[in-house]
Protein backbone atom coordinates (compact mmCIF):
# COMPACT_ATOMS: atom_id res chain seq x y z
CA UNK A 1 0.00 0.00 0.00
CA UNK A 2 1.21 3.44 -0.49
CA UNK A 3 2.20 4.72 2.73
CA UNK A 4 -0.14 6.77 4.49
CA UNK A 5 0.40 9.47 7.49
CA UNK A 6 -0.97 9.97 10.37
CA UNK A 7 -0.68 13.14 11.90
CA UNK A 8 0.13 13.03 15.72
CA UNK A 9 -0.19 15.94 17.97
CA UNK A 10 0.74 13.47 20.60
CA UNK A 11 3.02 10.54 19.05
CA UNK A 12 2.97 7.53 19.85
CA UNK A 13 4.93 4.31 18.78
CA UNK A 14 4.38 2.73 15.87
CA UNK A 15 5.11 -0.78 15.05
CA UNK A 16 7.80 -1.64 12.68
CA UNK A 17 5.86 -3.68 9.67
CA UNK A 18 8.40 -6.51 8.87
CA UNK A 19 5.67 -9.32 7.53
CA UNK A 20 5.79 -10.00 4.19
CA UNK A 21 3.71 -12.75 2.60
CA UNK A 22 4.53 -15.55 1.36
CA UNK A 23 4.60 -15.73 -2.30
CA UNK A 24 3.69 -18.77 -3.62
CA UNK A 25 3.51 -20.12 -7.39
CA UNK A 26 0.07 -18.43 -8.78
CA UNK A 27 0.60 -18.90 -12.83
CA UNK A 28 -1.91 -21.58 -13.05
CA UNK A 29 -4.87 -18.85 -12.05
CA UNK A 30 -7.70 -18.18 -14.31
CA UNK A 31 -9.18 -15.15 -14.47
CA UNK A 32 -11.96 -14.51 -11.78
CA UNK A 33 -14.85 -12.46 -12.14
CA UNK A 34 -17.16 -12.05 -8.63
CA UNK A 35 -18.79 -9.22 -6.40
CA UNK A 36 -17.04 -6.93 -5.37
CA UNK A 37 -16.29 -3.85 -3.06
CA UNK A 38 -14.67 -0.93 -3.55
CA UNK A 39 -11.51 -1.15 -1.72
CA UNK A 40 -8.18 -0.71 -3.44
CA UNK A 41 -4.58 -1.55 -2.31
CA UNK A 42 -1.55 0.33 -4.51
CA UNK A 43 2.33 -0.70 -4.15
CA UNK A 44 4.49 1.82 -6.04
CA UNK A 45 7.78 0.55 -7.18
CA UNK A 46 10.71 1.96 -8.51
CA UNK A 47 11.39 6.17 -8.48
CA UNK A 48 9.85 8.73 -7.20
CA UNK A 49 8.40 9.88 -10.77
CA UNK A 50 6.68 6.31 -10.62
CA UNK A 51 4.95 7.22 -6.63
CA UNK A 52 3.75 10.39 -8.57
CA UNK A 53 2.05 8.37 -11.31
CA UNK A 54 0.57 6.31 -8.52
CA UNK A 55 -0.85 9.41 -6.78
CA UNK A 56 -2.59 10.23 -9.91
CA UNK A 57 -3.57 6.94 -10.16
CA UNK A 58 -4.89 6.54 -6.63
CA UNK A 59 -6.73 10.46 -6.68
CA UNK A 60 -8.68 9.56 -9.87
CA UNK A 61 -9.79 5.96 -8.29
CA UNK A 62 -10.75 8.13 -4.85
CA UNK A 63 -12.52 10.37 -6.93
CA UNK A 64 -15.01 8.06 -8.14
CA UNK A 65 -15.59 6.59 -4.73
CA UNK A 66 -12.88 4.11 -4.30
CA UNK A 67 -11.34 3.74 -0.81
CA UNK A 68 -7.76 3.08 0.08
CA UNK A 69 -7.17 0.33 1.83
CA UNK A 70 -3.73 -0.64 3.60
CA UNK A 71 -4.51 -4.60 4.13
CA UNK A 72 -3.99 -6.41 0.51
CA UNK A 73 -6.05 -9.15 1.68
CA UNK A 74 -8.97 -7.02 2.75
CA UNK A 75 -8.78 -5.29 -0.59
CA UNK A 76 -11.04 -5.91 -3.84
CA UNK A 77 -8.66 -4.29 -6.19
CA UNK A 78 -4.63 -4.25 -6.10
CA UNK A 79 -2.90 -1.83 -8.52
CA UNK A 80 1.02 -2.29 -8.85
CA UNK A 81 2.68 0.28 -10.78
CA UNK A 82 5.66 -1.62 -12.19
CA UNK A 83 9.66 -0.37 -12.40
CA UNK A 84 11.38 -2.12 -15.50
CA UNK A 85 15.19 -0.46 -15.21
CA UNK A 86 17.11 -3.05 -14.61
CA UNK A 87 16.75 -6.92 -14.23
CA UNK A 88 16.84 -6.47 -10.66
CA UNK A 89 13.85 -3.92 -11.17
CA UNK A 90 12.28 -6.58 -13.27
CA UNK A 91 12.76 -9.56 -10.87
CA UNK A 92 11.04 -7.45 -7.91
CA UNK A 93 8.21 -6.52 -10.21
CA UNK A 94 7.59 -10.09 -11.26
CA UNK A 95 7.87 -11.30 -7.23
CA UNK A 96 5.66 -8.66 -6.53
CA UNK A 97 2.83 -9.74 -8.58
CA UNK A 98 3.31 -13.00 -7.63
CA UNK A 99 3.04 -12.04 -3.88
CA UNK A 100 -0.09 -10.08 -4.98
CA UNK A 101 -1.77 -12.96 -7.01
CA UNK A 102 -1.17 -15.46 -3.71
CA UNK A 103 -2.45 -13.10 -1.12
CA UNK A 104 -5.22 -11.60 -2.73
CA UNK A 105 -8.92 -12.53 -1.76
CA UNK A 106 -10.75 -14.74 -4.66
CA UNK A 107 -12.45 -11.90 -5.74
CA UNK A 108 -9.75 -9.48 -6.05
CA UNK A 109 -8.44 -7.78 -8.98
CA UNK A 110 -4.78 -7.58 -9.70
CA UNK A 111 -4.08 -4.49 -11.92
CA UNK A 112 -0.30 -4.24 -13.30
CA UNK A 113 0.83 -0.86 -14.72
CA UNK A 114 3.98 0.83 -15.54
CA UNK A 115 7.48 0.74 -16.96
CA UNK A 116 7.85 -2.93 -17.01
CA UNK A 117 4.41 -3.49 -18.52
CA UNK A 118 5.50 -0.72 -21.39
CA UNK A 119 8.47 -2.71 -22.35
CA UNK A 120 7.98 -6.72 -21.00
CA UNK A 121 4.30 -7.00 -21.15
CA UNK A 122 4.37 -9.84 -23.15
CA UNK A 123 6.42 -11.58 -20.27
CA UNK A 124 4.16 -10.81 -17.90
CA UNK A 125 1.60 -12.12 -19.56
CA UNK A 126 3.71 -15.43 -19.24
CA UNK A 127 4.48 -15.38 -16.55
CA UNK A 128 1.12 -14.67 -14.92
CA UNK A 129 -1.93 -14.82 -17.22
CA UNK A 130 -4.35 -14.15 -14.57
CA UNK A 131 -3.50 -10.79 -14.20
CA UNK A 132 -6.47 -9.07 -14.55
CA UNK A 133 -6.04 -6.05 -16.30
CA UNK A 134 -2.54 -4.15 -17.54
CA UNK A 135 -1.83 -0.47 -18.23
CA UNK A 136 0.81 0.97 -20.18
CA UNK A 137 3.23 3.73 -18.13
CA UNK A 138 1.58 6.69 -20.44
CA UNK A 139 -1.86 5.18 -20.05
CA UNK A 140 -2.31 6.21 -16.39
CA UNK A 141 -5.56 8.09 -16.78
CA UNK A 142 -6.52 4.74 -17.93
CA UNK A 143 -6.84 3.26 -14.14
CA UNK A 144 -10.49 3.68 -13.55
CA UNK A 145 -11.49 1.99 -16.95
CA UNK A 146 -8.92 -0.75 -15.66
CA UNK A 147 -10.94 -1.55 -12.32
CA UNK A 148 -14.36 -1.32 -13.80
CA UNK A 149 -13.54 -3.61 -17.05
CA UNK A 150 -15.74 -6.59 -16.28
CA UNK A 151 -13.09 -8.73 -18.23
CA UNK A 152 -9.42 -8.89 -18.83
CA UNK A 153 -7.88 -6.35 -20.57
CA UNK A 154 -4.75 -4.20 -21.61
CA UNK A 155 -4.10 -0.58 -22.22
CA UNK A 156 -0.55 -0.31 -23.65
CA UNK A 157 -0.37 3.03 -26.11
CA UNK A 158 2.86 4.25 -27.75
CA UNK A 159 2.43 6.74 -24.87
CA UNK A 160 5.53 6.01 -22.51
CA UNK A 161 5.67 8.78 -19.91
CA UNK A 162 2.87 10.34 -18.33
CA UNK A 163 2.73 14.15 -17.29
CA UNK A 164 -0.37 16.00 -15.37
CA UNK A 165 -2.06 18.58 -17.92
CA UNK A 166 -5.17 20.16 -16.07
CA UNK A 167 -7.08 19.05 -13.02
CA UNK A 168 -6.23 15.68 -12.79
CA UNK A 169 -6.77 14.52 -9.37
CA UNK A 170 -3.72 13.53 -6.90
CA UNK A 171 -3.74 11.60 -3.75
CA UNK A 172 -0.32 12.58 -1.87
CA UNK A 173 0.61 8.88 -0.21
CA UNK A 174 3.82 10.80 1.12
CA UNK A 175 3.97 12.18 4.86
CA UNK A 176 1.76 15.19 4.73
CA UNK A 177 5.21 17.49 5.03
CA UNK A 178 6.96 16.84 1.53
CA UNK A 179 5.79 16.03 -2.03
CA UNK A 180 7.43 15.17 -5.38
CA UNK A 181 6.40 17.54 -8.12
CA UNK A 182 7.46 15.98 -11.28
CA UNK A 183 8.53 18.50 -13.85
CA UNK A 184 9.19 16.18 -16.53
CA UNK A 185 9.57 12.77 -18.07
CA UNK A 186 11.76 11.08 -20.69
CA UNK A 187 15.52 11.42 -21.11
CA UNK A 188 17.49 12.99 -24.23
CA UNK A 189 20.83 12.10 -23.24
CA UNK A 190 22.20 8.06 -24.64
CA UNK A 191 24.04 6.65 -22.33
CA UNK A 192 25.71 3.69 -22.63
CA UNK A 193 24.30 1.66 -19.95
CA UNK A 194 20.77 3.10 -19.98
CA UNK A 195 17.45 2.14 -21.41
CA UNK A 196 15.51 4.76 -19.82
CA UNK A 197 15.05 6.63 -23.38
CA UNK A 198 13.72 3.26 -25.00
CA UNK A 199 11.25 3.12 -21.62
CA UNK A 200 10.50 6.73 -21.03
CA UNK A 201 10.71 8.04 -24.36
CA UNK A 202 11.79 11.89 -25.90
CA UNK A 203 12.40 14.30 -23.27
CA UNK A 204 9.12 16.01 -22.38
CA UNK A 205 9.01 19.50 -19.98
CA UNK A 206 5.47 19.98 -18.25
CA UNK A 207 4.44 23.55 -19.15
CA UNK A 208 5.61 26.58 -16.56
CA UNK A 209 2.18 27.33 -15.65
CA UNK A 210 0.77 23.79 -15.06
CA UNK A 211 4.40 23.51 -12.20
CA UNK A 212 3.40 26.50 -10.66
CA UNK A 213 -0.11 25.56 -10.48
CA UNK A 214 0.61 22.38 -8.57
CA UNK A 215 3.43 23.87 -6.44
CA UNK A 216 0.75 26.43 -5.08
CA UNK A 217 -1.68 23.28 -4.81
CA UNK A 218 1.04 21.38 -2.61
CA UNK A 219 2.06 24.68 -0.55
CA UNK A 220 -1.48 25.41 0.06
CA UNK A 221 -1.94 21.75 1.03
CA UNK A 222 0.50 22.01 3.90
CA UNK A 223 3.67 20.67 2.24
CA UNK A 224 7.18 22.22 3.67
CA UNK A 225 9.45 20.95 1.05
CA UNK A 226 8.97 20.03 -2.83
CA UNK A 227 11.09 18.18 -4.29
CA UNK A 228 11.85 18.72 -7.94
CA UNK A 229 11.92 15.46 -10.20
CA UNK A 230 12.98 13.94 -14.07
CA UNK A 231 15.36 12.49 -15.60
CA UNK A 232 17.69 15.04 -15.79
CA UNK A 233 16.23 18.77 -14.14
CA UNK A 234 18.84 20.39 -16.25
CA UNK A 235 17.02 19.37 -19.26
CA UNK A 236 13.96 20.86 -18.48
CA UNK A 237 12.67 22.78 -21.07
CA UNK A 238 15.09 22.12 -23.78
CA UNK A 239 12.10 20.65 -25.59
CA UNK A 240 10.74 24.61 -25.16
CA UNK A 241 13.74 26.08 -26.82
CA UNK A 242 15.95 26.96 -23.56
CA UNK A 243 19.47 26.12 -23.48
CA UNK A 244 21.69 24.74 -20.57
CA UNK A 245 19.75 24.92 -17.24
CA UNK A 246 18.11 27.74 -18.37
CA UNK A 247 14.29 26.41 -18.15
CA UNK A 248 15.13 25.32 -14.43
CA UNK A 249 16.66 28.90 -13.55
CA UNK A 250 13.15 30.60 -15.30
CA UNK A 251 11.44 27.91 -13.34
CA UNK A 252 13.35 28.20 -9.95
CA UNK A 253 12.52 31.74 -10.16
CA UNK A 254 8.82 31.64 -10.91
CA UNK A 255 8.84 29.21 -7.52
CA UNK A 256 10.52 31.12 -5.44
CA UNK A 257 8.22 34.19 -5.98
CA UNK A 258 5.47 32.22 -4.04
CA UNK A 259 5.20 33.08 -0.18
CA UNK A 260 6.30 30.72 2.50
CA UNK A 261 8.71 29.13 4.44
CA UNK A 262 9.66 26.18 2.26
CA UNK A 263 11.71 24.04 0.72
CA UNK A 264 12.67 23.03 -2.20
CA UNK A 265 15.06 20.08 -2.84
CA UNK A 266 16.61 19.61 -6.83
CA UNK A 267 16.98 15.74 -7.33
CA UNK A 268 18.79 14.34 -10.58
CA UNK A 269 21.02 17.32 -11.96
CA UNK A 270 23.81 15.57 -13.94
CA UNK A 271 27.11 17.69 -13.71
CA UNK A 272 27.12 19.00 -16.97
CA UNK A 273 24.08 21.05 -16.11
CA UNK A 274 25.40 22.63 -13.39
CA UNK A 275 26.14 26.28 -13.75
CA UNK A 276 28.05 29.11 -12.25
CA UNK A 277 24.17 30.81 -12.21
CA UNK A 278 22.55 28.02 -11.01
CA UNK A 279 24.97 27.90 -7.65
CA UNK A 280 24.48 31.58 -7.68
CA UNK A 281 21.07 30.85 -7.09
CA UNK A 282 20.98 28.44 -4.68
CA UNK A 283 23.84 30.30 -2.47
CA UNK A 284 21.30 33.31 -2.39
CA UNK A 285 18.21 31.49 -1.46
CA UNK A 286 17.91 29.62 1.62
CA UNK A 287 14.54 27.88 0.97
CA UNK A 288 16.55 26.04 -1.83
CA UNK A 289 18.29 22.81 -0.22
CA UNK A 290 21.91 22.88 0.12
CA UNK A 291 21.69 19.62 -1.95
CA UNK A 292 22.04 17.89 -5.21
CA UNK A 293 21.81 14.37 -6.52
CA UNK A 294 24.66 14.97 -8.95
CA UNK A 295 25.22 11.26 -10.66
CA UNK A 296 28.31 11.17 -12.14
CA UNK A 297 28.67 6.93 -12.63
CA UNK A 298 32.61 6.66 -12.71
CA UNK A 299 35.63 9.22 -12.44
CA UNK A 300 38.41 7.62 -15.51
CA UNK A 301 38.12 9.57 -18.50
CA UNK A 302 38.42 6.44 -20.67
CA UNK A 303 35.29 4.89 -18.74
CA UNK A 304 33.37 7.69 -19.02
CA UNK A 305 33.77 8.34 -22.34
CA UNK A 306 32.98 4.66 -23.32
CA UNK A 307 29.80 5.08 -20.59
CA UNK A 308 29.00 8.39 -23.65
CA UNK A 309 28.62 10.77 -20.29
CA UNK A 310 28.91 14.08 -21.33
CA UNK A 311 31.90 15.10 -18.32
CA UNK A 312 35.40 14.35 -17.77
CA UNK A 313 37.44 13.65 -14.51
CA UNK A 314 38.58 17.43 -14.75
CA UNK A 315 35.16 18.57 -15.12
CA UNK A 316 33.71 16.64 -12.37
CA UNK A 317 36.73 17.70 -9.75
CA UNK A 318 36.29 21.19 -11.13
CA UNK A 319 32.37 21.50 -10.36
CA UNK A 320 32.65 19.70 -6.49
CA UNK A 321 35.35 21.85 -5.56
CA UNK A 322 33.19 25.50 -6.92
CA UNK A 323 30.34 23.48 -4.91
CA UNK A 324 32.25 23.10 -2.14
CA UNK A 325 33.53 26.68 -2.25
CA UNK A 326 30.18 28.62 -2.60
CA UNK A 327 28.33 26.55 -0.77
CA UNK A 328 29.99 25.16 2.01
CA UNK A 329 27.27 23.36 3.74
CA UNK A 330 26.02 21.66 1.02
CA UNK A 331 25.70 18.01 0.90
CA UNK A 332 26.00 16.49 -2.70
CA UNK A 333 24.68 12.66 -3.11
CA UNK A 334 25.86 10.80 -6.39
CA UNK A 335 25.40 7.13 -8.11
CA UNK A 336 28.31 5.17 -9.26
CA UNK A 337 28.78 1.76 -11.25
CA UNK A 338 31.48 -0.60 -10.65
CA UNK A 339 32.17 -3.29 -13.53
CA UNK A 340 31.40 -1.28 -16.75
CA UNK A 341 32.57 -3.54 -20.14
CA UNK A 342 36.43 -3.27 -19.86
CA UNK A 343 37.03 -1.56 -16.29
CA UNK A 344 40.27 -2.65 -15.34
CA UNK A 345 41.41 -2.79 -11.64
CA UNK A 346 43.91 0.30 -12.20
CA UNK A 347 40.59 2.40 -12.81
CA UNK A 348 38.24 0.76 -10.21
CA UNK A 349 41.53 1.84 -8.08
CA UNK A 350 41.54 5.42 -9.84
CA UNK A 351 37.51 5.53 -8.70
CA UNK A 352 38.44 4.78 -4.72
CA UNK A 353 41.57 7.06 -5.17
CA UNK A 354 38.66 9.80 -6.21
CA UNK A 355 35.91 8.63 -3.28
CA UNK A 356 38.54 9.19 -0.78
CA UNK A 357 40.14 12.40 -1.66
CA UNK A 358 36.94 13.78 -2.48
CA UNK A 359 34.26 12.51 0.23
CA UNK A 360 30.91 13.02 -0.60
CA UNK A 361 28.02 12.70 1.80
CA UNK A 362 25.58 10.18 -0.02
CA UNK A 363 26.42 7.74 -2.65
CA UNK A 364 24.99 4.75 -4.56
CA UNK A 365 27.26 2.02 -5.59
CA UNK A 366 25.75 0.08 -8.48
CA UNK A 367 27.03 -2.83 -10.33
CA UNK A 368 26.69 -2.71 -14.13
CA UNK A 369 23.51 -4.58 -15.05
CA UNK A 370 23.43 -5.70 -18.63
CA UNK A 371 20.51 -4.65 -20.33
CA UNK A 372 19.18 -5.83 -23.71
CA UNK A 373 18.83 -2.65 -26.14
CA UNK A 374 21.50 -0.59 -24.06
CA UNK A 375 24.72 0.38 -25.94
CA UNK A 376 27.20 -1.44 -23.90
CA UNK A 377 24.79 -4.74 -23.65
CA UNK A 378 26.99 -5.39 -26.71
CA UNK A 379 30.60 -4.40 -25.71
CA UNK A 380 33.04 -6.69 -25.63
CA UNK A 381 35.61 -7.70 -22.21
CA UNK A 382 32.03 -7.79 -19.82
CA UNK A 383 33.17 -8.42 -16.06
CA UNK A 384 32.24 -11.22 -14.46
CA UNK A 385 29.88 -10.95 -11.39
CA UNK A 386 32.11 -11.47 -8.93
CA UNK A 387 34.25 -9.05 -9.68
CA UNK A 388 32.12 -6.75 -9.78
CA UNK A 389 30.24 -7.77 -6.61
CA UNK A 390 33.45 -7.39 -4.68
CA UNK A 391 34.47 -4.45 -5.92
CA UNK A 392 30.69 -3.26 -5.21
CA UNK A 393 31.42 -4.13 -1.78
CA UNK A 394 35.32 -2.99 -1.19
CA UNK A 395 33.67 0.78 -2.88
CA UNK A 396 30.98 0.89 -0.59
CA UNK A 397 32.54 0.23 2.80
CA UNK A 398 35.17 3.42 2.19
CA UNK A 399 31.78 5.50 0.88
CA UNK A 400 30.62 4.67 4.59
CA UNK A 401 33.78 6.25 6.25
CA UNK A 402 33.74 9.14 3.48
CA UNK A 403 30.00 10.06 4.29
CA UNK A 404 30.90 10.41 8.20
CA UNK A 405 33.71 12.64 7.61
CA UNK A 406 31.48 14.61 6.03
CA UNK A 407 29.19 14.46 8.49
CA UNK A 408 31.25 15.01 11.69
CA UNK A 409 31.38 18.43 10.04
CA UNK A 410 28.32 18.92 11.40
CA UNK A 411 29.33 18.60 14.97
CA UNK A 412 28.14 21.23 17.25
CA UNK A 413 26.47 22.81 14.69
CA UNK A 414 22.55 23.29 15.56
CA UNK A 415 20.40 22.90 12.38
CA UNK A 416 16.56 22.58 11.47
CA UNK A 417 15.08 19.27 10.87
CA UNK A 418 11.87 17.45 10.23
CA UNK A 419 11.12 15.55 12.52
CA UNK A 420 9.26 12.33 10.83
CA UNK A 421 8.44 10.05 13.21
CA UNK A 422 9.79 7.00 16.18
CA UNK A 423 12.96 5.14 15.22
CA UNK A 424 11.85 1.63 13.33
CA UNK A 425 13.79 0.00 16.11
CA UNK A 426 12.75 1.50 19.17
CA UNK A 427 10.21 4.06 20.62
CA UNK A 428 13.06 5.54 22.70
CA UNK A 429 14.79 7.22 19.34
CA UNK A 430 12.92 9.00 17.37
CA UNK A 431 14.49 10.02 13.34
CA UNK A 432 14.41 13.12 10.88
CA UNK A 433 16.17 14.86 8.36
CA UNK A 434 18.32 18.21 7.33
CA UNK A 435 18.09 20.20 4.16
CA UNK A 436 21.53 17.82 2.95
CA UNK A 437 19.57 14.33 3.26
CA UNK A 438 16.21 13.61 1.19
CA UNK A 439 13.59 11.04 1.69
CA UNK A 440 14.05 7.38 1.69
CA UNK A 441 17.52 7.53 0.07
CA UNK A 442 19.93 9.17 1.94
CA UNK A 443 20.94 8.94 5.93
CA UNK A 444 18.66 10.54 8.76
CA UNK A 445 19.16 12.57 11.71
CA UNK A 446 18.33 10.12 15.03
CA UNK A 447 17.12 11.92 17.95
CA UNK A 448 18.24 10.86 21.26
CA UNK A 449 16.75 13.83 23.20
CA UNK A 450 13.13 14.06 21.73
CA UNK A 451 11.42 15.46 24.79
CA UNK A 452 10.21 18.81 23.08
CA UNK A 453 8.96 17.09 19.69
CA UNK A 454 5.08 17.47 19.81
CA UNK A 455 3.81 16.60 16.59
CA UNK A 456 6.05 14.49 14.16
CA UNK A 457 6.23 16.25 10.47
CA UNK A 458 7.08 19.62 12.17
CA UNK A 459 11.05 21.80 12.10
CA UNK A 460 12.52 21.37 15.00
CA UNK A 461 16.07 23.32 16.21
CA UNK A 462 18.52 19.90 16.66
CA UNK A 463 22.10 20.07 18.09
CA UNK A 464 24.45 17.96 16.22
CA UNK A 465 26.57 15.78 18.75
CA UNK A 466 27.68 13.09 16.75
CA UNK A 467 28.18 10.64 13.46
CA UNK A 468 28.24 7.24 12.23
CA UNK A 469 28.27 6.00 8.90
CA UNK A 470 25.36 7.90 6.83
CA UNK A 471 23.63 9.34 10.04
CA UNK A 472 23.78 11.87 12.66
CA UNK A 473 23.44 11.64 15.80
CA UNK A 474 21.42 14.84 17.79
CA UNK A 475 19.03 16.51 20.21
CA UNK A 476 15.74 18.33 19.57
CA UNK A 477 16.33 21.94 21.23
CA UNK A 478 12.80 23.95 20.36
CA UNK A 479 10.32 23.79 17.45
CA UNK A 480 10.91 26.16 14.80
């Protein structure tokens, strides 16, 4: 189920939900057709641009007088909204529905949409030909006539992105504090590794006016921080005629005009888009996040040249360093991959070299999945899994060190945070986050001291007092 919060003015422990069920072998299943109610059950998998489709998905389902309901087996309709990236993506989509199809009542509908349907429907149908209904990942507006269809059914245009135009309804499944506003969908860069153009499609920019119409929607809804999502947020508007980062400047701009003590966090600005205006910007204005997801996938010139990234070692050095300088309490998160066609050792070493010299706060380590239709699915001297599964693991334990250096920095220092709810482990800790760490992805602030916190999804004043790995470690002083 999407998540759902619950405000508290007076929290109170929550329960960590570990149960899974089982899933069991369902690919024998007819189709079943029965009575039924009007509950409906949604797991979103994959990015955050996918949990927005969802919320579209699940406000246009409420709407019409659909209920959410958080127990799959109480529900009469279960809508999965698919992630087809990688093969790992893939796998979890396929043991998802599986999971569904076993736990579901007998009259339940299983609905599959997104990504993976777009590209692999025809192995899903395989794989599980009692699915009940199947939507492509532009055809979300296509949910409702999914649940009602009295039969089975697909929806699968040439559409492959989706982007709000109008009123089209949006249930927020996030905590009621923060939001992801997507700004646009599709990718025009080709890089090696990727498939996301092949999924996603052309690069597409949602119009100025529709942004600002949802940002003052989200504001006026109670949401502290926005955070900005595509592909690439440099691109946006390049499709509109603007050059390099100039549609997210114009946009940035327009934003900040709007009253209020927000946020607003930039996720997914590749380094090349990065200019001397757009730091400019963000050193000026506070209610931007001292933060970027800046993926920059290796740090040898020959690997990312044969990776077709649009940076070189130089380049990347060159833009942490201005970051570092302007802005000196930002926190910058990247991805990397480990085991790209014809990475030798000397340049997984060159990579480390980088990681340690230049410590960055959050990082990804990914090994290189090959992916049928990508560039380098076809290169020649592919590493073998081990290899790169060790040196996925030897990357990511000096990462860990790196990220508390950078934390320690905040030692002392007494910062705002959100305050988001009881530790997973324990009712005595309670966990947040500071403008440098964003939802789900990055570290969290753990409160040791939460005496003063009254509500949960509300700034508090926190003293830093110390670090481990991703985290810090800190004590609420007074609500903001």
């Amino acid at each position: 189920m999407l998540p759902v919060y619950k405000e508290k003015k007076n929290p109170e422990p929550e329960k960590p939900k570990n149960e899974k069920p089982k899933a069991v072998n369902t690919k024998g299943n007819k189709p079943n057709f029965y009575i039924r109610g009007n509950k409906v059950h949604f797991i979103s998998l994959g990015c955050p641009r996918n949990l927005v489709d969802s919320e579209v998905m699940l406000g246009i389902l409420l709407k019409a007088g659909y209920e959410p309901e958080e127990n799959i087996k109480k529900s009469d309709y279960i809508v999965i909204n698919t992630c087809g990236f990688l093969q790992a993506s893939r796998d979890e989509s396929l043991s998802t529905i599986d999971m569904a199809l076993s736990t579901r009542k007998k009259s339940a509908k299983v609905i599959v949409t997104g990504c993976m349907v777009q590209r692999h429907s025809e192995e899903v149908k395989a794989a599980f030909p009692s699915v009940d209904y199947m939507l492509g990942s532009g055809d979300v507006e296509g949910i409702l006539k999914a649940v009602e269809s009295e039969s089975q059914g697909e929806e699968i245009t040439p559409l492959k992105s989706y982007l709000e135009a109008g009123e089209v309804p949006r249930q927020l499944s996030t905590p009621k504090h923060f939001a992801y506003l997507k700004i646009a969908e599709g990718c025009r860069k080709r890089c090696a590794y990727c498939v996301i153009p092949a999924i996603k499609g052309p690069l597409k920019s949602k119009s100025k006016e529709q942004i600002l119409k949802e940002f003052r929607t989200l504001i006026k809804g109670g949401v502290e921080e926005v955070i900005l999502i595509a592909q690439d947020l440099g691109d946006y508007g390049k499709d509109q005629g603007f050059k390099r980062s100039e549609g997210l400047l114009d946009l940035l701009k327009e934003l900040l005009k709007e009253e209020g003590n927000f946020w607003i966090r930039l996720l997914y600005l590749y380094p090349d888009e990065i200019t001397d205006e757009l730091i400019e910007l963000m050193k000026s204005e506070p209610r931007i996040c001292p933060y970027l997801d800046m993926p920059i996938q290796h740090i040898n010139n020959d690997m990312l040249k044969s990776m077709h990234r649009a940076t070189s070692k130089e380049d990347i050095i060159r833009i942490i360093t201005k970051l570092r300088k302007e802005i000196p309490e930002i926190a910058i998160r990247t991805s990397l991959i480990v085991g790209f066609p014809g990475e030798t050792e000397e340049q997984f070493k060159e990579l480390v070299a980088f990681v340690k010299e230049h410590p960055l706060e959050n990082v990804g380590v990914f090994t290189f999945s090959r992916e049928p239709g990508s560039y380098a699915y076809d290169l020649p001297n592919q590493i073998e899994e081990e290899v790169k599964e060790k040196r996925q693991k030897e990357l990511t334990k000096i990462l860990i060190k790196a990220s508390e250096k950078q934390n320690k920095r905040l030692i002392g220092k007494k910062i705002e945070v959100f305050v988001e709810g009881y530790h997973p482990e324990t009712d005595m800790l309670m966990v947040g986050r500071h403008q440098g760490q964003c939802p789900e992805i990055d570290g969290q602030v753990i409160i040791n001291d939460g005496r003063k916190v009254t509500k949960f999804g509300k700034r508090y004043l926190v003293e830093i007092h110390d670090a481990q790995g991703f985290d810090v470690i800190g004590a609420v002083i007074k609500a903001v």
